[in-house]
C-alpha atoms as a PDB file:
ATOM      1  CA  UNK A   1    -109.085-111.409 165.900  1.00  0.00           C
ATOM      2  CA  UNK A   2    -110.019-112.325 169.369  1.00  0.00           C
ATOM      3  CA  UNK A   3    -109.965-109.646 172.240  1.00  0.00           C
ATOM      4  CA  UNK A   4    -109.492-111.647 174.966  1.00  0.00           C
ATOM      5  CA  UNK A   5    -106.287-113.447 172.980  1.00  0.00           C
ATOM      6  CA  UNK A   6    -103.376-113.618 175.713  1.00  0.00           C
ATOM      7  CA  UNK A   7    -101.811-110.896 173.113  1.00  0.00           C
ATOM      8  CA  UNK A   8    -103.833-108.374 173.947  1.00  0.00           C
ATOM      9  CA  UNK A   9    -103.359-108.543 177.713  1.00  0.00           C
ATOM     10  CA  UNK A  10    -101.289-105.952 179.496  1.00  0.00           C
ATOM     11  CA  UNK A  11     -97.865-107.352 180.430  1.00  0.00           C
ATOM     12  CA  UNK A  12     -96.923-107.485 184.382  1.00  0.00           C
ATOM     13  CA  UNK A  13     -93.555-106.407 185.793  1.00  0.00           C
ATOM     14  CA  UNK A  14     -92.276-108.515 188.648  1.00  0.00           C
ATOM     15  CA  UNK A  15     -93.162-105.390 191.138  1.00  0.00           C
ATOM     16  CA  UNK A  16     -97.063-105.202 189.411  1.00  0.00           C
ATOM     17  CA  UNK A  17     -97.497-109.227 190.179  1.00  0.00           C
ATOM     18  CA  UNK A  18     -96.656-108.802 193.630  1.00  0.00           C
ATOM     19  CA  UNK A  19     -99.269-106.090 193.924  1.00  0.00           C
ATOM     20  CA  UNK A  20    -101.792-108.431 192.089  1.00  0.00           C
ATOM     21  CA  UNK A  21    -100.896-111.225 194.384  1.00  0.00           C
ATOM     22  CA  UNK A  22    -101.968-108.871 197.442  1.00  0.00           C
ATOM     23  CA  UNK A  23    -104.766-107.597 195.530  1.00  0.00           C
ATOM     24  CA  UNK A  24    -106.188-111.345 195.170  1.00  0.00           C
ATOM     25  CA  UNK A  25    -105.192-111.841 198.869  1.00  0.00           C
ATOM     26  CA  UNK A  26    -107.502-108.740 199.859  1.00  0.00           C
ATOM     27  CA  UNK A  27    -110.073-110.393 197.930  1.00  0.00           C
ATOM     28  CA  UNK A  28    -109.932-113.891 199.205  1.00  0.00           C
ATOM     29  CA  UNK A  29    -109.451-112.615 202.736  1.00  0.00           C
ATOM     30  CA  UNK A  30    -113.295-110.441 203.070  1.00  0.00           C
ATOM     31  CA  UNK A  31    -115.932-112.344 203.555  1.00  0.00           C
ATOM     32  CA  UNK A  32    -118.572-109.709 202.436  1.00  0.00           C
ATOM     33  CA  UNK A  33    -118.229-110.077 198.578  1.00  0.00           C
ATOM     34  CA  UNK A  34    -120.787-111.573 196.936  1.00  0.00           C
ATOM     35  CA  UNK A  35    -120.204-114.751 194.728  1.00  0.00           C
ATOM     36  CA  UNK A  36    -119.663-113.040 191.744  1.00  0.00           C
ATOM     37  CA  UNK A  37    -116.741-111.055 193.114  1.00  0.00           C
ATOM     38  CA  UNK A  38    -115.534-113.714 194.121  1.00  0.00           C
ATOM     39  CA  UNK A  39    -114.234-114.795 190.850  1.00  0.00           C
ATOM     40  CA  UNK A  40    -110.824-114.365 189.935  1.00  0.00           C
ATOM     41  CA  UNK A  41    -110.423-111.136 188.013  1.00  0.00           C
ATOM     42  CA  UNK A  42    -109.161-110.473 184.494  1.00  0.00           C
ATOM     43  CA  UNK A  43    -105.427-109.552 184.459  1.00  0.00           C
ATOM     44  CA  UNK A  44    -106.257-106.606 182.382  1.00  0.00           C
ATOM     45  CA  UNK A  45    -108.417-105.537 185.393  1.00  0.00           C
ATOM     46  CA  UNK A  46    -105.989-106.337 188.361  1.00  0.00           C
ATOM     47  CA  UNK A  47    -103.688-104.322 186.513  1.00  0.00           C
ATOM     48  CA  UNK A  48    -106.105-101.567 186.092  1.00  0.00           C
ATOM     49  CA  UNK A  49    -106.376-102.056 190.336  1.00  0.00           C
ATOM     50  CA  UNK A  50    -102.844-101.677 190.726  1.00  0.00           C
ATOM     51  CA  UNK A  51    -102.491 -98.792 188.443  1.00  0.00           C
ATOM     52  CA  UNK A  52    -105.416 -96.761 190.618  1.00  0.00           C
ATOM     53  CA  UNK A  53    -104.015 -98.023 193.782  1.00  0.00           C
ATOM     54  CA  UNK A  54    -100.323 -96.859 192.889  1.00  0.00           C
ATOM     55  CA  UNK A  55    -102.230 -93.065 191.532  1.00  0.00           C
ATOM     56  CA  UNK A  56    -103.919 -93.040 195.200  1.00  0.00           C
ATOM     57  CA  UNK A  57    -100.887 -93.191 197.237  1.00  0.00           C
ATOM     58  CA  UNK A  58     -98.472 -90.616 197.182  1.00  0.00           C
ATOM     59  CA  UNK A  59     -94.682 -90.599 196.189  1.00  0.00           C
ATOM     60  CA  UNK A  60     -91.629 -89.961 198.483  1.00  0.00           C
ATOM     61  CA  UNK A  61     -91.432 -86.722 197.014  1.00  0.00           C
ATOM     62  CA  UNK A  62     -94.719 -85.125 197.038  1.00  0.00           C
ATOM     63  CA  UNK A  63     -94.533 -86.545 201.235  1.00  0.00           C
ATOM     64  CA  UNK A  64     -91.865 -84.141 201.490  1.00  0.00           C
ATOM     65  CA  UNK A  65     -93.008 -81.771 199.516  1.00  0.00           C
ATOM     66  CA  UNK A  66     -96.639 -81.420 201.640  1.00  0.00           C
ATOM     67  CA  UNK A  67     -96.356 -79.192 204.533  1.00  0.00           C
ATOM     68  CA  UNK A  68     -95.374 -80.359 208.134  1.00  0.00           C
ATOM     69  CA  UNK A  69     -97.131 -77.253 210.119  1.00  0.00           C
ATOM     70  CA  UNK A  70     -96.338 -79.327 212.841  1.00  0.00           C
ATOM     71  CA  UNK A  71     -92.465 -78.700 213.024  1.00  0.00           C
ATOM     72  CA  UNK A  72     -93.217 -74.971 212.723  1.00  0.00           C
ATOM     73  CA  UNK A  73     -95.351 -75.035 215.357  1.00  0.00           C
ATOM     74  CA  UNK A  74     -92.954 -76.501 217.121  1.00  0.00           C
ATOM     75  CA  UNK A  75     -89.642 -74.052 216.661  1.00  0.00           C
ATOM     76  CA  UNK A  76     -92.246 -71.436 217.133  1.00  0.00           C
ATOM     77  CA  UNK A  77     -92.954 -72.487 220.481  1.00  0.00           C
ATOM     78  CA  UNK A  78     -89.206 -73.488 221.119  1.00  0.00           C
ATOM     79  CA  UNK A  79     -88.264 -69.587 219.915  1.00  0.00           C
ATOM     80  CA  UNK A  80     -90.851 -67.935 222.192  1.00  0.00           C
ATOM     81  CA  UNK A  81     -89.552 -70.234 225.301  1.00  0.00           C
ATOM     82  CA  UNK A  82     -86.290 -68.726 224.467  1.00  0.00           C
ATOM     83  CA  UNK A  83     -87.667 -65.113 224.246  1.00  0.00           C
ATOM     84  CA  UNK A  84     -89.532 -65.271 227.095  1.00  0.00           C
ATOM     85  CA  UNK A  85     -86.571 -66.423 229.382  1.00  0.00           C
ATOM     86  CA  UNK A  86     -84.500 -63.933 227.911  1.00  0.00           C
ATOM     87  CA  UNK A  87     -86.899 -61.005 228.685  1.00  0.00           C
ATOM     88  CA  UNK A  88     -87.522 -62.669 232.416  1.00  0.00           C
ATOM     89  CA  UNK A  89     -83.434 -62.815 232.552  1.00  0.00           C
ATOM     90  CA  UNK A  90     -83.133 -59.049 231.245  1.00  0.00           C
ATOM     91  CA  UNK A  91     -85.985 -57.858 233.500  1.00  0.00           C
ATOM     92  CA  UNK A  92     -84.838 -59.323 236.594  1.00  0.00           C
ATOM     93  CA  UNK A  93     -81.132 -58.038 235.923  1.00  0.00           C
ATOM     94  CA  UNK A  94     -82.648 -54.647 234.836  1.00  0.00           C
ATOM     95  CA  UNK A  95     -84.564 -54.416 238.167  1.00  0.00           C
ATOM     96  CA  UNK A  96     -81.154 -55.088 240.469  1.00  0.00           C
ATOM     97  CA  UNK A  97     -79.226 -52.655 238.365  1.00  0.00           C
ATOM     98  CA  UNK A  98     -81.653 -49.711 238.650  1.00  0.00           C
ATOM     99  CA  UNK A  99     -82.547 -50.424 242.564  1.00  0.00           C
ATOM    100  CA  UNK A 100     -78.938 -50.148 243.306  1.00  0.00           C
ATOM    101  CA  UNK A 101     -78.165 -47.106 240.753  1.00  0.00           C
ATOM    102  CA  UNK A 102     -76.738 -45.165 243.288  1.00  0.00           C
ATOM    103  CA  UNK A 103     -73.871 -47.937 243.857  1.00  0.00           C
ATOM    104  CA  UNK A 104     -73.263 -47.901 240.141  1.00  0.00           C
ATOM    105  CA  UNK A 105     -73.212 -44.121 239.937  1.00  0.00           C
ATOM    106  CA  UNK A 106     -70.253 -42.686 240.785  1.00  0.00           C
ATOM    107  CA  UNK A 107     -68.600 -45.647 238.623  1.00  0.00           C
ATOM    108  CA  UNK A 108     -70.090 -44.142 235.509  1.00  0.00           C
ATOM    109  CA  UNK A 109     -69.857 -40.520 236.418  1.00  0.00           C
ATOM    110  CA  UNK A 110     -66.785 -40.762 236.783  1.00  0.00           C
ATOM    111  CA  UNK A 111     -66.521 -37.857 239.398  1.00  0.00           C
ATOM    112  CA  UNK A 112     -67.940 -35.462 236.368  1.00  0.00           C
ATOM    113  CA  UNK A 113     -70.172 -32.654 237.308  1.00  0.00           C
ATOM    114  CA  UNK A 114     -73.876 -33.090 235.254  1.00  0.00           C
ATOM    115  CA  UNK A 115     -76.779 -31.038 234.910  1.00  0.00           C
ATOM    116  CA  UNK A 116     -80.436 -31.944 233.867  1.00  0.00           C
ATOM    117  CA  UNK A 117     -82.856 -29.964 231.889  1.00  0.00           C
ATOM    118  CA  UNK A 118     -85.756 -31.412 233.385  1.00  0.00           C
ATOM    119  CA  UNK A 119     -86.854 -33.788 235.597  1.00  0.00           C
ATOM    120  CA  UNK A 120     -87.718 -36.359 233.423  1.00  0.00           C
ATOM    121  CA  UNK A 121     -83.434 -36.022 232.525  1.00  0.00           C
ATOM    122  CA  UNK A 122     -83.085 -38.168 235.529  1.00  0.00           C
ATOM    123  CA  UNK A 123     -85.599 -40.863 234.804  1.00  0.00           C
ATOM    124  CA  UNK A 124     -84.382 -41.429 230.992  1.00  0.00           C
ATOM    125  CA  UNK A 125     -80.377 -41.166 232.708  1.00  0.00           C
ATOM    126  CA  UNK A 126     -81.136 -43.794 235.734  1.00  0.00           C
ATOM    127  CA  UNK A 127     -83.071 -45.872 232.866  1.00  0.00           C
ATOM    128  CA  UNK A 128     -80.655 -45.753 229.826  1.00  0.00           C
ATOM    129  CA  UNK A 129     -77.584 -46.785 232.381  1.00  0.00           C
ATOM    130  CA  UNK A 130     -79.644 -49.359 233.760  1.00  0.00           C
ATOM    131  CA  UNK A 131     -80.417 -50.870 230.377  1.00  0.00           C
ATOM    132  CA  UNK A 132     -77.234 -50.807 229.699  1.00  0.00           C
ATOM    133  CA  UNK A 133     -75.657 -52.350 232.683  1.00  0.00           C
ATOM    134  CA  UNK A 134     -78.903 -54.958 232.647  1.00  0.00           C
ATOM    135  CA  UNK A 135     -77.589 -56.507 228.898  1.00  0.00           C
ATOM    136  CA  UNK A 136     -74.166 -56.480 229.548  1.00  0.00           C
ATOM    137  CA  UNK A 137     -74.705 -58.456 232.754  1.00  0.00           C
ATOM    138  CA  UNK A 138     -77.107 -60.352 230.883  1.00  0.00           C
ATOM    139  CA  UNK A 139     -75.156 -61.283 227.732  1.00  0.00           C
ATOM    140  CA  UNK A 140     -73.828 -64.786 228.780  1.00  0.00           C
ATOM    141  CA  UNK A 141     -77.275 -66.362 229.307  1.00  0.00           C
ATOM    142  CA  UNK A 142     -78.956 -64.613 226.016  1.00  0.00           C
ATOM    143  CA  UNK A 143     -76.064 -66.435 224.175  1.00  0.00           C
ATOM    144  CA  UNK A 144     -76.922 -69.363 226.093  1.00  0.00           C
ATOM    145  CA  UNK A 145     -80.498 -69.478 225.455  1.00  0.00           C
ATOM    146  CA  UNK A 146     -79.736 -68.415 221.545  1.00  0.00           C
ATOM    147  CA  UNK A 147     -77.592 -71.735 221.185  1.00  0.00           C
ATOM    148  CA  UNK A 148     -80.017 -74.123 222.514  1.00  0.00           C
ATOM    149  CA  UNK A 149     -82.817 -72.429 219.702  1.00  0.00           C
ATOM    150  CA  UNK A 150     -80.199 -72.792 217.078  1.00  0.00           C
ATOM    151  CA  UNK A 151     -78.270 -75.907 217.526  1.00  0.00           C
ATOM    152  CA  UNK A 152     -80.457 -78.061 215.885  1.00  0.00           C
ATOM    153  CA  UNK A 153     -80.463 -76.307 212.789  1.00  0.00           C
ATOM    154  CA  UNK A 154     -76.503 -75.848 212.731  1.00  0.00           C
ATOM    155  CA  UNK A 155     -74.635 -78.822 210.668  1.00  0.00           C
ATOM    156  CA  UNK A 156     -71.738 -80.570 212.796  1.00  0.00           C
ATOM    157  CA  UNK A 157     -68.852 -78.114 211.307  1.00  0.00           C
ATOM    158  CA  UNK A 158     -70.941 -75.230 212.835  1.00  0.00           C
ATOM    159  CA  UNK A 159     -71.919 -76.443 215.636  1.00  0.00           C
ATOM    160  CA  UNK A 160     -68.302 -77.347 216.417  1.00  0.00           C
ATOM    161  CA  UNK A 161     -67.245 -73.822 216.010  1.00  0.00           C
ATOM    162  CA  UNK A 162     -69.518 -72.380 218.232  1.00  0.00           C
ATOM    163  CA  UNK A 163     -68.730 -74.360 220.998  1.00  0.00           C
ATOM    164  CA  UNK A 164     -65.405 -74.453 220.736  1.00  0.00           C
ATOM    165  CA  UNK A 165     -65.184 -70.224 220.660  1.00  0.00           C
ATOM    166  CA  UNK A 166     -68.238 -69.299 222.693  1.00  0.00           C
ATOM    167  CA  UNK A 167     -66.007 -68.629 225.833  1.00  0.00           C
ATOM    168  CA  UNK A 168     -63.957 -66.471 223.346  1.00  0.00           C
ATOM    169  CA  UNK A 169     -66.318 -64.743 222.082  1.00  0.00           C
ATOM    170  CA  UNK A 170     -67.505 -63.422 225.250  1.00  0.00           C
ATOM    171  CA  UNK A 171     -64.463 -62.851 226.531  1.00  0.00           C
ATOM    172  CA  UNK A 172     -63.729 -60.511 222.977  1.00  0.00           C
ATOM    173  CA  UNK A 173     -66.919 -58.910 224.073  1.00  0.00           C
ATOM    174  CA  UNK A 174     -65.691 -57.975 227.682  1.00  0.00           C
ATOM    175  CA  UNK A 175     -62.445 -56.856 226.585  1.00  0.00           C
ATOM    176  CA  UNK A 176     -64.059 -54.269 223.748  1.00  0.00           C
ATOM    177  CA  UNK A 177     -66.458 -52.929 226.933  1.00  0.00           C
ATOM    178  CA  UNK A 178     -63.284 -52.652 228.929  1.00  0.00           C
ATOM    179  CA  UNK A 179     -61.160 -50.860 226.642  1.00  0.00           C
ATOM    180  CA  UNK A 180     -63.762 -48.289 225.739  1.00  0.00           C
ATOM    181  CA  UNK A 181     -65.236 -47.830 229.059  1.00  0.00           C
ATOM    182  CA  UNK A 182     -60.661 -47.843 230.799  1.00  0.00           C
ATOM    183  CA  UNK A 183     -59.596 -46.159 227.461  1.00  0.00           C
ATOM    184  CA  UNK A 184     -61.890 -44.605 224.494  1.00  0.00           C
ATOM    185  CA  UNK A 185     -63.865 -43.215 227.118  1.00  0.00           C
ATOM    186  CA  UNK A 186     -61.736 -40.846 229.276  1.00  0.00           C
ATOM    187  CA  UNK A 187     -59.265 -39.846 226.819  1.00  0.00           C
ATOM    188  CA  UNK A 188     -62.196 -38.813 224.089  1.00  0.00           C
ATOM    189  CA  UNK A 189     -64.155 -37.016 227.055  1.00  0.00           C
ATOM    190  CA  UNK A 190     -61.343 -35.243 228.273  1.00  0.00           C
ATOM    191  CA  UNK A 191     -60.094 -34.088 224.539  1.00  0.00           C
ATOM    192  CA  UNK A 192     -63.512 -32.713 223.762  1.00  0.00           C
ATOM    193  CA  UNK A 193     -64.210 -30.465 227.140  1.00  0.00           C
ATOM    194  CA  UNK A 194     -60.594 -29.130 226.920  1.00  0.00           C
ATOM    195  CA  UNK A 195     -61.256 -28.358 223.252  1.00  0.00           C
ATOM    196  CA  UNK A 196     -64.758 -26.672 223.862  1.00  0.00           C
ATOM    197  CA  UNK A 197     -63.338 -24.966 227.330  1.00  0.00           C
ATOM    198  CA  UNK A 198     -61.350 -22.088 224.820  1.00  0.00           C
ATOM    199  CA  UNK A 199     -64.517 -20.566 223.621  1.00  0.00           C
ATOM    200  CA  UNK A 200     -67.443 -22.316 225.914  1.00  0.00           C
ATOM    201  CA  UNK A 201     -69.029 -22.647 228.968  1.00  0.00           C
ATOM    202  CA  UNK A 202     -69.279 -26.849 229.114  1.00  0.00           C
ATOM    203  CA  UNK A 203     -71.947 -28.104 231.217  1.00  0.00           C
ATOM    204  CA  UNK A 204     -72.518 -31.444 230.459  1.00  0.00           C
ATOM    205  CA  UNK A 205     -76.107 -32.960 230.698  1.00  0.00           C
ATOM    206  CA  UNK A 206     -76.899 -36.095 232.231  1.00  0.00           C
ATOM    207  CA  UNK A 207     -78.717 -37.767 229.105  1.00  0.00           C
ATOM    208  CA  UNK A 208     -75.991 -36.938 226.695  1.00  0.00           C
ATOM    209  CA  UNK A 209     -73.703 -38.209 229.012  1.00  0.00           C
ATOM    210  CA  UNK A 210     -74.970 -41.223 228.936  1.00  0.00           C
ATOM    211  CA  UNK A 211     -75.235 -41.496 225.005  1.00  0.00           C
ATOM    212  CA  UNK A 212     -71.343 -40.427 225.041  1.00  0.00           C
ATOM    213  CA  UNK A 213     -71.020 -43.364 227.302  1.00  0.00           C
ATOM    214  CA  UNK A 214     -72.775 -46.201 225.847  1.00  0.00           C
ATOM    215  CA  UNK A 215     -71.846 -44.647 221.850  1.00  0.00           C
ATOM    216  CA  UNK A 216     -67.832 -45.331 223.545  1.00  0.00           C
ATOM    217  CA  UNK A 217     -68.520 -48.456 224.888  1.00  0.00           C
ATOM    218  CA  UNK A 218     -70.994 -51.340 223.338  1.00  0.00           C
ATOM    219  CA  UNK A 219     -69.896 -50.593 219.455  1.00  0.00           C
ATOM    220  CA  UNK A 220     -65.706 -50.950 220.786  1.00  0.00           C
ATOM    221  CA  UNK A 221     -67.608 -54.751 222.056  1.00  0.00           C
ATOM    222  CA  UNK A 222     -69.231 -55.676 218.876  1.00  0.00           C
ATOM    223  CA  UNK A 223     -65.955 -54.634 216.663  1.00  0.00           C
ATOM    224  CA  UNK A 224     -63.699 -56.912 219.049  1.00  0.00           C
ATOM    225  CA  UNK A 225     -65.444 -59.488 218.037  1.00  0.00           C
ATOM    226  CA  UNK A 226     -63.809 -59.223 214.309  1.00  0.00           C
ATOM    227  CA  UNK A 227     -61.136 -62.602 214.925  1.00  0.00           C
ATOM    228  CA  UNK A 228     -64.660 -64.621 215.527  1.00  0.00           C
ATOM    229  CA  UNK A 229     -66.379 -63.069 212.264  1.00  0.00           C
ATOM    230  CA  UNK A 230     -63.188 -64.104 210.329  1.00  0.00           C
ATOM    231  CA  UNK A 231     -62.757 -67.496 211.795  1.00  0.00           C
ATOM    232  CA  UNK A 232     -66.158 -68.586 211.219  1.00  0.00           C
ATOM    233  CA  UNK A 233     -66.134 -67.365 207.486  1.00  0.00           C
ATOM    234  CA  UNK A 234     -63.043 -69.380 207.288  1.00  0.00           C
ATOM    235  CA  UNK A 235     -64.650 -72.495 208.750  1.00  0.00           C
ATOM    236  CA  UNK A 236     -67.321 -72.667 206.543  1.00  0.00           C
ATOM    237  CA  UNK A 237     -64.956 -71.785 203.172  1.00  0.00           C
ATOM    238  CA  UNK A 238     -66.535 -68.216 202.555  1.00  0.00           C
ATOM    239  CA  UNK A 239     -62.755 -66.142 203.310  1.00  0.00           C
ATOM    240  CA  UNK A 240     -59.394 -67.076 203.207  1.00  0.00           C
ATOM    241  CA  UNK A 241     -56.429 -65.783 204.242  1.00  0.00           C
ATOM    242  CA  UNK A 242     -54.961 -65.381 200.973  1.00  0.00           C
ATOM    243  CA  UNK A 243     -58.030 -62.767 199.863  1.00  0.00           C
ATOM    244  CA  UNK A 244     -57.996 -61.181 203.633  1.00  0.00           C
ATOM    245  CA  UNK A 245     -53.907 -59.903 202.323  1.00  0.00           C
ATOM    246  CA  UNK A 246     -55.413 -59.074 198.965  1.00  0.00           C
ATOM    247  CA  UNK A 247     -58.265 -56.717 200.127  1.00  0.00           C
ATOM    248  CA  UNK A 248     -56.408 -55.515 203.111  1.00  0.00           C
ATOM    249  CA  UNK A 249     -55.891 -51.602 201.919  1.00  0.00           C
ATOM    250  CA  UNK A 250     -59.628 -51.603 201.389  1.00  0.00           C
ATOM    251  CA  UNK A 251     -60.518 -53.175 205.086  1.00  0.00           C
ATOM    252  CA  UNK A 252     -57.963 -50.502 206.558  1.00  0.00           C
ATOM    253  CA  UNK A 253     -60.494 -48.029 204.458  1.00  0.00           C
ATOM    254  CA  UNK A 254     -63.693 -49.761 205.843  1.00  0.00           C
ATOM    255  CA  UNK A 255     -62.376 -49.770 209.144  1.00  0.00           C
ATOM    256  CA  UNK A 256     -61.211 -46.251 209.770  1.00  0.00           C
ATOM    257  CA  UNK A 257     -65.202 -45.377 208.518  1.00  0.00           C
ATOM    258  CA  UNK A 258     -66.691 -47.599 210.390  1.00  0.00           C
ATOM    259  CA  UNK A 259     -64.363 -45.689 213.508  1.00  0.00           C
ATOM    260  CA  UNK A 260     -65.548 -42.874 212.580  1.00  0.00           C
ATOM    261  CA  UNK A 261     -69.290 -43.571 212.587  1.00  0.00           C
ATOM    262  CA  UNK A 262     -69.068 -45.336 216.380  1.00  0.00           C
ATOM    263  CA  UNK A 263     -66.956 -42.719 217.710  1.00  0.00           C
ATOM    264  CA  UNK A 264     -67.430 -39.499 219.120  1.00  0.00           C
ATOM    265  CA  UNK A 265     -66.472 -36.833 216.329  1.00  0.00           C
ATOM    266  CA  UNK A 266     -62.949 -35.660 216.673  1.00  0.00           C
ATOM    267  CA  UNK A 267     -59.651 -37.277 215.378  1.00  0.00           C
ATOM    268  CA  UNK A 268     -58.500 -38.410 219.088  1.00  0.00           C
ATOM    269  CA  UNK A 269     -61.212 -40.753 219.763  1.00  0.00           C
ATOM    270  CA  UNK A 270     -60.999 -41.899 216.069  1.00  0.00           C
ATOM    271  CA  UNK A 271     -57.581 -43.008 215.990  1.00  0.00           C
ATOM    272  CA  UNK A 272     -57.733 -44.812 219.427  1.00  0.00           C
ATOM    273  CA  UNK A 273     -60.600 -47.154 217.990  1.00  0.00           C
ATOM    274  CA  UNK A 274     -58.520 -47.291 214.185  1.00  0.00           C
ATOM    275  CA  UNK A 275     -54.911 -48.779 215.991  1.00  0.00           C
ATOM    276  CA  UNK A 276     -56.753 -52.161 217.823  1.00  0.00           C
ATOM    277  CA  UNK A 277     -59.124 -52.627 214.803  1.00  0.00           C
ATOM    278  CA  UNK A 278     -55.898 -52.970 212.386  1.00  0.00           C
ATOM    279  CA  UNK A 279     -54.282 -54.897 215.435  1.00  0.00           C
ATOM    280  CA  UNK A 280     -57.360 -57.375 214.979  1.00  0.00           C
ATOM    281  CA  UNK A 281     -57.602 -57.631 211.210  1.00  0.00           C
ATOM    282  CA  UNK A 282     -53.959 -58.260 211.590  1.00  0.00           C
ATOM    283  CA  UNK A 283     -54.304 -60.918 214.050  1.00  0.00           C
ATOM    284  CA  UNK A 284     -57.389 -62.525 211.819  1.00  0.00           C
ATOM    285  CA  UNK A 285     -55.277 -63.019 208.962  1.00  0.00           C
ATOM    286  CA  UNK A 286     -52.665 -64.788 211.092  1.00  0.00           C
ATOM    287  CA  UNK A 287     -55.441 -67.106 212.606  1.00  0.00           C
ATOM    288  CA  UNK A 288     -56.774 -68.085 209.492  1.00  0.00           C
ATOM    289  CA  UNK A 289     -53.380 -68.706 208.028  1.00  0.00           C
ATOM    290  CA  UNK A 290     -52.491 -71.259 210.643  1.00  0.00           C
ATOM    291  CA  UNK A 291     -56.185 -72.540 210.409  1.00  0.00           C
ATOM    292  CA  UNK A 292     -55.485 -73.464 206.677  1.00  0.00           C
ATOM    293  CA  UNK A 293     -52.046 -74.824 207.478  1.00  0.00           C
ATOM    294  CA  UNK A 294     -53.337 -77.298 210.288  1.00  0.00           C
ATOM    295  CA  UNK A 295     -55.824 -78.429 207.779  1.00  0.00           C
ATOM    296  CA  UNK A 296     -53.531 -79.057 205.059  1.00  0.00           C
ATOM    297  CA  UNK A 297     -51.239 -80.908 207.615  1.00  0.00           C
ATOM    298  CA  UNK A 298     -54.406 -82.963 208.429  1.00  0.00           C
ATOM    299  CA  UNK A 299     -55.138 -84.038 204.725  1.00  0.00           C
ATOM    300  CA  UNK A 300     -52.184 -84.478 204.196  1.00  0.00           C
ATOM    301  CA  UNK A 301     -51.770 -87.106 207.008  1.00  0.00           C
ATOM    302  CA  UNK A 302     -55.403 -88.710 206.294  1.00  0.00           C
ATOM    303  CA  UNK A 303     -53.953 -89.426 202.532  1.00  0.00           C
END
C-alpha cells in the first residue's frame, strides 16, 4: 500500500484550509527561503504547521485567566489617592476643631463641672473631642471620596441605590448624632449622677466624660442608619418584607442587646435608644413593602 496515497492524508476542515492558505501566503511572501523551501509543502505537513501554530497561541480563556497586574496596580493607586485625601480632609478639619476648642467647649460640657487626674487628662480630652468633631464634620467628603473608589466596581442596580439615598443616608446619620447628643445624652447623664448622688461624692473626670459622650452619640448615628441597611438588602433580593414580619420578635431581641451594649449601663438610657430602633425596624418593613409593591406594579405594566 502506498504512503503517500491521498487516503492516508490528514483531512482539512474549512477553518484549517484557511490557515494553510495563509501559511502558503507567508511562504510565498519572504524572500529569504532558499529554493527548496520554496516548494509547496505536503498537506500532511501544513497541517502539522497549523496544528503547532494553533498550540502556540493562546485561547480566550487562558487570556483571561493570566494575570492583569496592571489593573491592580491601578485600583491600588486609585485607593491610596482616596486615602490620602481623606487623611488631608480629616487632618485639616481636625486642626480647625482643636485650634478653636475653646469655642466648642462649653457646647460639649454642657455647663458640667470636670476634674482631671493629670495633666495629660487635658491633652487626651481636647484630642478625643477634637477627633470626634473632625469626622463628623468630615463625613460627607469621606463618603464622597469612598463612591468615586467604588463605583466602578458596583453593577447599575447598585450604583442606582447609592445615589439615589446618599443624601439620606447622611441625613439618617445627622439625625442619630442629634438625638443622642439633644436626647440620650442629658437624660442618661442626669439619671446616673442623681442615682450615684445617694451614696457618692460624683466628680466627674474630663476623659470619661468624653467617652460618655461620644459612647451616647456616634453608635445612636450608625443604628439610624437601619431603613438604608434594609433597603439595600431589599434591592439586591437578599430580605424581604415578608421574612422582616416573620423574624420580627427576634430583631426586637437583637435590638434591645445591641441597646444595651452602646448605651451607658442603666435601664433609662437603654430604653430611650430601644423605642426609635423599633420605630425604625417598623418603618423598614413598611419601606420595603411598598418597594415590592411598586415593583410588582411595574412588571405588571411591562407584561
Amino acid at each position: 500500500m502506498d504512503p503517500y496515497s491521498k487516503k492516508n492524508h490528514k483531512m482539512l476542515s474549512p477553518l484549517d484550509k484557511e490557515e494553510q492558505e495563509e501559511v502558503e501566503k507567508e511562504t510565498e511572501e519572504n524572500p529569504d527561503v532558499d529554493e527548496k523551501s520554496k516548494e509547496p509543502a505536503t498537506e500532511q505537513e501544513q497541517a502539522d504547521k497549523i496544528e503547532t501554530k494553533r498550540e502556540e497561541e493562546p485561547t480566550e480563556d487562558e487570556e483571561n485567566a493570566a494575570p492583569q497586574p496592571t489593573k491592580v496596580m491601578d485600583h491600588l493607586r486609585d485607593l491610596r489617592k482616596q486615602l490620602v485625601k481623606s487623611a488631608v480632609v480629616f487632618l485639616l478639619f481636625f486642626i480647625v476643631t482643636l485650634s478653636t476648642i475653646n469655642y466648642w467647649f462649653p457646647y460639649l460640657t454642657r455647663g458640667h463641672k470636670l476634674i482631671i487626674l493629670s495633666p495629660m487628662d487635658v491633652i487626651s480630652f481636647y484630642t478625643a473631642i477634637a477627633a470626634a468633631l473632625a469626622l463628623g464634620l468630615s463625613i460627607p467628603f469621606l463618603t464622597h471620596f469612598i463612591w468615586d473608589f467604588v463605583k466602578p466596581g458596583l453593577n447599575e442596580k447598585e450604583t442606582k441605590f447609592f445615589s439615589l439615598y446618599s443624601p439620606i443616608i447622611f441625613i439618617l446619620f445627622v439625625i442619630g448624632l442629634a438625638f443622642g447628643y439633644f436626647v440620650l445624652n442629658p437624660l442618661s447623664y442626669s439619671f446616673l449622677v442623681k442615682l450615684g448622688a445617694i451614696n457618692f461624692d460624683v466628680m466627674i473626670s474630663a476623659r470619661e466624660y468624653a467617652r460618655f459622650l461620644l459612647l451616647t452619640t456616634l453608635p445612636i448615628g450608625l443604628m439610624f442608619e437601619l431603613p438604608i441597611v434594609a433597603l439595600f438588602l431589599s434591592s439586591i433580593g437578599i430580605l424581604n418584607s415578608t421574612t422582616m414580619k416573620k423574624v420580627r420578635k427576634w430583631s426586637y431581641i437583637s435590638i434591645a442587646v445591641i441597646s444595651a451594649l452602646i448605651t451607658p449601663p442603666d435601664f433609662m438610657s437603654q430604653l430611650i435608644v430601644l423605642v426609635p430602633m423599633v420605630g425604625l425596624y417598623e418603618m423598614s418593613i413598611y419601606l420595603v413593602t411598598r418597594i415590592e409593591k411598586k415593583k410588582q406594579v411595574n412588571e405588571w405594566a411591562s407584561s
